[in-house]
N, C-alpha and C. Protein backbone atom coordinates (compact mmCIF):
# COMPACT_ATOMS: atom_id res chain seq x y z
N UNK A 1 0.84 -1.18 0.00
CA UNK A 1 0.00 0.00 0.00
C UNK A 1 0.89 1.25 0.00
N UNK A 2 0.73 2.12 -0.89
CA UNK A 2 1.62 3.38 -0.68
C UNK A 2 1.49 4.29 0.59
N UNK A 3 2.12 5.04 0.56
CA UNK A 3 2.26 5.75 1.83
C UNK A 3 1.23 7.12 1.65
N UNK A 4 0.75 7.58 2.88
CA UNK A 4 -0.58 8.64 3.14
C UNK A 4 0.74 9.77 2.88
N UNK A 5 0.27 10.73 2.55
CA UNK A 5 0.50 12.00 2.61
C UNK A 5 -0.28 12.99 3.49
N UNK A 6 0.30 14.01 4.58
CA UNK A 6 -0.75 14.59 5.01
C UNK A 6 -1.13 16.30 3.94
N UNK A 7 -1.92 17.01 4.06
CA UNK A 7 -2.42 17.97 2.84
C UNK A 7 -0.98 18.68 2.81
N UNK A 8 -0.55 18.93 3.98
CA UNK A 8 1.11 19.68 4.20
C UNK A 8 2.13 19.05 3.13
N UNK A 9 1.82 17.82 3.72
CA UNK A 9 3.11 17.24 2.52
C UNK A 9 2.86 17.47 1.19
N UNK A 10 1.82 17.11 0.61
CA UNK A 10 1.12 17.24 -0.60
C UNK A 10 1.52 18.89 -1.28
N UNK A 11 1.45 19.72 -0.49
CA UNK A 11 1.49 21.02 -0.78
C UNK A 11 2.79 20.90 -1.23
N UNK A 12 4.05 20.77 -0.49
CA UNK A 12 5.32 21.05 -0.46
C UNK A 12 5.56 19.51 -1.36
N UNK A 13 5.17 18.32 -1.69
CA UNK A 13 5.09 18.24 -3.41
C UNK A 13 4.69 18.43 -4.03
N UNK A 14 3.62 18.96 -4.46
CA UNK A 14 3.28 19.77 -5.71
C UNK A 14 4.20 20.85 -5.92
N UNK A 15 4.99 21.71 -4.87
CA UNK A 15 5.12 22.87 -4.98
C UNK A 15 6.98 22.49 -5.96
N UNK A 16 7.04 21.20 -5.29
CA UNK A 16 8.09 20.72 -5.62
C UNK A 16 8.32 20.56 -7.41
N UNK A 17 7.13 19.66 -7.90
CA UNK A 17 6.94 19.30 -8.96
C UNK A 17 7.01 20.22 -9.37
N UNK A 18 5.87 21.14 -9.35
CA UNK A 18 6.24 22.68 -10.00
C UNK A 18 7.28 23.49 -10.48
N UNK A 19 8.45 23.24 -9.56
CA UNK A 19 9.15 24.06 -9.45
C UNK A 19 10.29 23.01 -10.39
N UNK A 20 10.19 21.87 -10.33
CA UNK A 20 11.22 21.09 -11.43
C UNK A 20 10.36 21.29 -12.70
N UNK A 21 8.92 21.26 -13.16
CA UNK A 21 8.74 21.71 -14.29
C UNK A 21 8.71 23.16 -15.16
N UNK A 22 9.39 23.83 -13.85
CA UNK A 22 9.80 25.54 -14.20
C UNK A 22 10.80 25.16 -14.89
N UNK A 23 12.03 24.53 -14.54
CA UNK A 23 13.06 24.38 -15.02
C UNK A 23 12.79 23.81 -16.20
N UNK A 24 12.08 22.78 -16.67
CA UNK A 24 12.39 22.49 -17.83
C UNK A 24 11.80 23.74 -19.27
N UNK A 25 11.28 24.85 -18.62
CA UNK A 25 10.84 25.84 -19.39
C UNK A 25 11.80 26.88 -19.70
N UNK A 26 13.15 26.70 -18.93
CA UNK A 26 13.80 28.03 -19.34
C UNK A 26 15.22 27.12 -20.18
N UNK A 27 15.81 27.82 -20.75
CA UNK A 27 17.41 27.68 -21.85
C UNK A 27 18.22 26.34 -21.22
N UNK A 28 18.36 25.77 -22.28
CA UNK A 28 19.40 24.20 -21.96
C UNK A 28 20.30 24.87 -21.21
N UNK A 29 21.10 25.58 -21.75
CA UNK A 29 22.44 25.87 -20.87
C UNK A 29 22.38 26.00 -19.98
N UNK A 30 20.97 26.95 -19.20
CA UNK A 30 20.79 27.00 -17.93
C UNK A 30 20.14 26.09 -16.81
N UNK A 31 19.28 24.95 -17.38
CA UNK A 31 19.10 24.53 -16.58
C UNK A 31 19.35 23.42 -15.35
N UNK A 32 20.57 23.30 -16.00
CA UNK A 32 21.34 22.52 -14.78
C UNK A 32 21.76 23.35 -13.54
N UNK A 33 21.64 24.70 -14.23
CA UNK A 33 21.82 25.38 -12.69
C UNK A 33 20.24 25.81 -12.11
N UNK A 34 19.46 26.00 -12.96
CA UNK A 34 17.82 25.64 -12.00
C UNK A 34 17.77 24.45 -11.03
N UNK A 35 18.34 23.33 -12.12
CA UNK A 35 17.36 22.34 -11.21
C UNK A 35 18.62 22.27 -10.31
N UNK A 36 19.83 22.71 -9.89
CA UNK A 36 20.53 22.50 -8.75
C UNK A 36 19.95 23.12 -7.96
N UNK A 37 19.37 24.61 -8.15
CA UNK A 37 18.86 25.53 -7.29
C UNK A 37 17.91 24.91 -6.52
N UNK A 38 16.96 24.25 -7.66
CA UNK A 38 15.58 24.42 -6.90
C UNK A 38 16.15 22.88 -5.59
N UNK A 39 16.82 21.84 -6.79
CA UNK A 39 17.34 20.90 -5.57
C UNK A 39 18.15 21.49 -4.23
N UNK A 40 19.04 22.29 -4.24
CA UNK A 40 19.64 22.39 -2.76
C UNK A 40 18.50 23.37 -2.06
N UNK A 41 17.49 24.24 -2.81
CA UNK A 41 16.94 25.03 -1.81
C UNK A 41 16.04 24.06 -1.24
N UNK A 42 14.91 23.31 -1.27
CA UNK A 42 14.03 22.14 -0.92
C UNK A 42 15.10 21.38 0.09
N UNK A 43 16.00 20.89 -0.26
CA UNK A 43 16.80 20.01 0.78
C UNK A 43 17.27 21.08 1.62
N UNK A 44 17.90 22.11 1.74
CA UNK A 44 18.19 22.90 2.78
C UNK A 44 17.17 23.92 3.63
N UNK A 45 16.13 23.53 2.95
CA UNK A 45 15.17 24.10 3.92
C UNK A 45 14.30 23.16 4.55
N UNK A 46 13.70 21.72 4.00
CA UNK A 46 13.51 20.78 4.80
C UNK A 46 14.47 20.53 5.63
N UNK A 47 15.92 20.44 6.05
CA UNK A 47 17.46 19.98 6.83
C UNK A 47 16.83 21.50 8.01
N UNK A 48 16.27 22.52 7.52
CA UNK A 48 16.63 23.74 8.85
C UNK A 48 15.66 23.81 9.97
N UNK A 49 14.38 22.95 9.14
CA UNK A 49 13.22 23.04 10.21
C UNK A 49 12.44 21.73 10.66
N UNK A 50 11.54 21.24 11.60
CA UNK A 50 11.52 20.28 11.76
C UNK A 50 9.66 20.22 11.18
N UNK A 51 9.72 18.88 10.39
CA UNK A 51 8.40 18.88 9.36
C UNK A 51 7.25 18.81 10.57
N UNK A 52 7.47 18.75 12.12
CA UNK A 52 6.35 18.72 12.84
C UNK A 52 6.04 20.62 12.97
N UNK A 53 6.96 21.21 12.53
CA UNK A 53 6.65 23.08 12.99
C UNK A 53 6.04 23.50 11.62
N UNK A 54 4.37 23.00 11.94
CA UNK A 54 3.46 23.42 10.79
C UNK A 54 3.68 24.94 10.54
N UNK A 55 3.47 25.86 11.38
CA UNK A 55 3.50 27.08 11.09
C UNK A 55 5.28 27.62 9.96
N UNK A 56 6.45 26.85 10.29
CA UNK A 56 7.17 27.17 10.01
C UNK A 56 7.36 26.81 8.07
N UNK A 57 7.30 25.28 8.10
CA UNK A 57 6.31 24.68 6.75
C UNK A 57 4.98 25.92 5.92
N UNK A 58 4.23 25.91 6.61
CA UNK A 58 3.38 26.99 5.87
C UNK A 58 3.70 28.31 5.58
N UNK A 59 5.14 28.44 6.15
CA UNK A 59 5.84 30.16 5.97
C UNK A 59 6.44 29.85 4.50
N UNK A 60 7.02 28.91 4.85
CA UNK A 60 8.34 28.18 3.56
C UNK A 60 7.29 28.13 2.68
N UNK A 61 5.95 27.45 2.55
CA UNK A 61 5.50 27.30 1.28
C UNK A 61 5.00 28.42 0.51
N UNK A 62 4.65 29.61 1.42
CA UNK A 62 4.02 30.86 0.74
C UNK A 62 5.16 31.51 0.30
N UNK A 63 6.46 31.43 1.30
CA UNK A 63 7.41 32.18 0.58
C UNK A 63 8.22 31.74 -1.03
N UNK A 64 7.82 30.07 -0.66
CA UNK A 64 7.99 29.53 -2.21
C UNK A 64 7.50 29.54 -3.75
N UNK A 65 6.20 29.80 -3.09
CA UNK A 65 5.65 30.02 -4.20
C UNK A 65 5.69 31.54 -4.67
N UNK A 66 5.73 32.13 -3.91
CA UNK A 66 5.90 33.74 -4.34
C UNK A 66 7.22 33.29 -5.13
N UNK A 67 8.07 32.97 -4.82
CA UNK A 67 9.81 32.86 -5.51
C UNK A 67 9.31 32.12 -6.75
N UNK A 68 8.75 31.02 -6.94
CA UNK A 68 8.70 30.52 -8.04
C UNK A 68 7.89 30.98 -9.44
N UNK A 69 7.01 31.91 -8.70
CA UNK A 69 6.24 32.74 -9.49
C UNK A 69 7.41 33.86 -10.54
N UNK A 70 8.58 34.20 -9.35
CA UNK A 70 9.15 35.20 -9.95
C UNK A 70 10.28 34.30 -11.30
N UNK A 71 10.83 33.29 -10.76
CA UNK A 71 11.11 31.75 -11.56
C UNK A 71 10.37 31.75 -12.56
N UNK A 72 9.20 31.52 -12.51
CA UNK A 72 8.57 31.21 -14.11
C UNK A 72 8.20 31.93 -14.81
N UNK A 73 8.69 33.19 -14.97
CA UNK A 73 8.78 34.55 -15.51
C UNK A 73 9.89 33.85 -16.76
N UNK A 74 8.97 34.20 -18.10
CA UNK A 74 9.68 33.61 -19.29
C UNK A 74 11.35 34.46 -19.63
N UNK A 75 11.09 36.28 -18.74
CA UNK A 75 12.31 36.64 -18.73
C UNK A 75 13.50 36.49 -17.52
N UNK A 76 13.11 35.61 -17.46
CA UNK A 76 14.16 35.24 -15.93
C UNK A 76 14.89 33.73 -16.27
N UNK A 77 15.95 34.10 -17.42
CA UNK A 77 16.79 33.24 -18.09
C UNK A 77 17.33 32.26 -17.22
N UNK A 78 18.46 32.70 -16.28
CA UNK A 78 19.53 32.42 -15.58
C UNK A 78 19.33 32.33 -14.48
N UNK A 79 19.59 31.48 -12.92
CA UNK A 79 20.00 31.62 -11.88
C UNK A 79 21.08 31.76 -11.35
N UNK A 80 21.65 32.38 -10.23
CA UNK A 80 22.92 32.57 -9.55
C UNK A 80 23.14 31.42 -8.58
N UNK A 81 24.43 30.14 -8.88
CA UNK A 81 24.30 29.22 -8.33
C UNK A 81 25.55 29.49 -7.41
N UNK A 82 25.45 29.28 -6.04
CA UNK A 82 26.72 29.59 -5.43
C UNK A 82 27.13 28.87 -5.04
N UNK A 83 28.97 28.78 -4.27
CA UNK A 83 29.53 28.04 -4.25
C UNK A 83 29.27 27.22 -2.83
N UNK A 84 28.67 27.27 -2.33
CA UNK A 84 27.83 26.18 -1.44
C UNK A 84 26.70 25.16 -1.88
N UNK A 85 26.05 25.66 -3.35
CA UNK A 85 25.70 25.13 -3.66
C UNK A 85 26.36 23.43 -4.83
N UNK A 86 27.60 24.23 -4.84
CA UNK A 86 28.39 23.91 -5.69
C UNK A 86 28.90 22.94 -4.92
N UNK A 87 29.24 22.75 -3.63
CA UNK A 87 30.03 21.77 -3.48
C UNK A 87 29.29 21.17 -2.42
N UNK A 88 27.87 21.25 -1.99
CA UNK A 88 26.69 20.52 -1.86
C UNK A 88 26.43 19.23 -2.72
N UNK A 89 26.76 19.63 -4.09
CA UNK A 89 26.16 19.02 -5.70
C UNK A 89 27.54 17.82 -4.86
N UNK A 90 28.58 18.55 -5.14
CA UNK A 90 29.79 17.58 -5.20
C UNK A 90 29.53 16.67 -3.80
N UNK A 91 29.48 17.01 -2.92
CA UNK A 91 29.84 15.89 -1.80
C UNK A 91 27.97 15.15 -2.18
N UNK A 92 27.29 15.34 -2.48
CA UNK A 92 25.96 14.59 -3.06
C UNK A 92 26.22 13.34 -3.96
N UNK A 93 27.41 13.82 -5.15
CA UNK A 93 27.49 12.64 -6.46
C UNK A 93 28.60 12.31 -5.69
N UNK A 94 29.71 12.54 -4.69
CA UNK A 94 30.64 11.94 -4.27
C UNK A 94 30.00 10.46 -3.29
N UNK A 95 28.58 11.27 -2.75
CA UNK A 95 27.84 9.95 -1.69
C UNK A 95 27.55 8.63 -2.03
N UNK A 96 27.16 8.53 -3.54
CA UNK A 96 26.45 7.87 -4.85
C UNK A 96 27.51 7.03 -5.53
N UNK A 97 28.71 7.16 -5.46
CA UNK A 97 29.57 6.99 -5.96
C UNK A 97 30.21 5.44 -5.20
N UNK A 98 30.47 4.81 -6.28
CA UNK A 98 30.47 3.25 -5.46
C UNK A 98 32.27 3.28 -5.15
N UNK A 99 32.75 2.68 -4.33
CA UNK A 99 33.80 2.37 -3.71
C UNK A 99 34.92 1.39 -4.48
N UNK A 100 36.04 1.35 -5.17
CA UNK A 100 36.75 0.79 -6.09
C UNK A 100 36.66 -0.47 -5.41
N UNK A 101 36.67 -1.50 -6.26
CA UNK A 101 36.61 -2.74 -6.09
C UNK A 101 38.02 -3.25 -5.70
């Protein structure tokens, strides 16, 4: 049987989905740095708060969607990916990475 979602969770995936099918709307070149964005911001903001502090969850999601609104603005080419994000990515594909035989 799959797993329940409560409406909270549901929100913060959809908002999720959303926000990876922004990315596939803006320039090839760029969107490897979208979808890093939208990946480290979702993981570093689920990592800062705890999913039982509803009020804190319902701040994050209004403030998300306002951001993604400004995201799916057909003139909003490029994101600024920084170097925390950058070596987030790296110790991530370093985790994944199988151990020499």
């Amino acid at each position: 049987m799959p797993p329940t979602h409560s409406g909270l969770q549901k929100e913060v995936l959809s908002l999720y989905r959303r926000a990876l099918r922004m990315v596939g709307t803006k320039p090839p070149t760029t969107r490897p740095k979208f979808h890093l964005f939208v990946r480290y911001t979702f993981r570093k903001q689920a990592e800062a708060i705890s999913p039982r502090d509803v009020s804190a969850v319902e701040y994050l999601l209004r403030h998300g969607r306002r951001q993604l609104e400004t995201y799916e603005d057909p003139q909003v080419r490029d994101v600024r990916v920084s170097k925390d994000m950058r070596a987030w990515e790296l110790d991530r594909h370093d985790m994944y990475k199988k151990p020499p035989c």
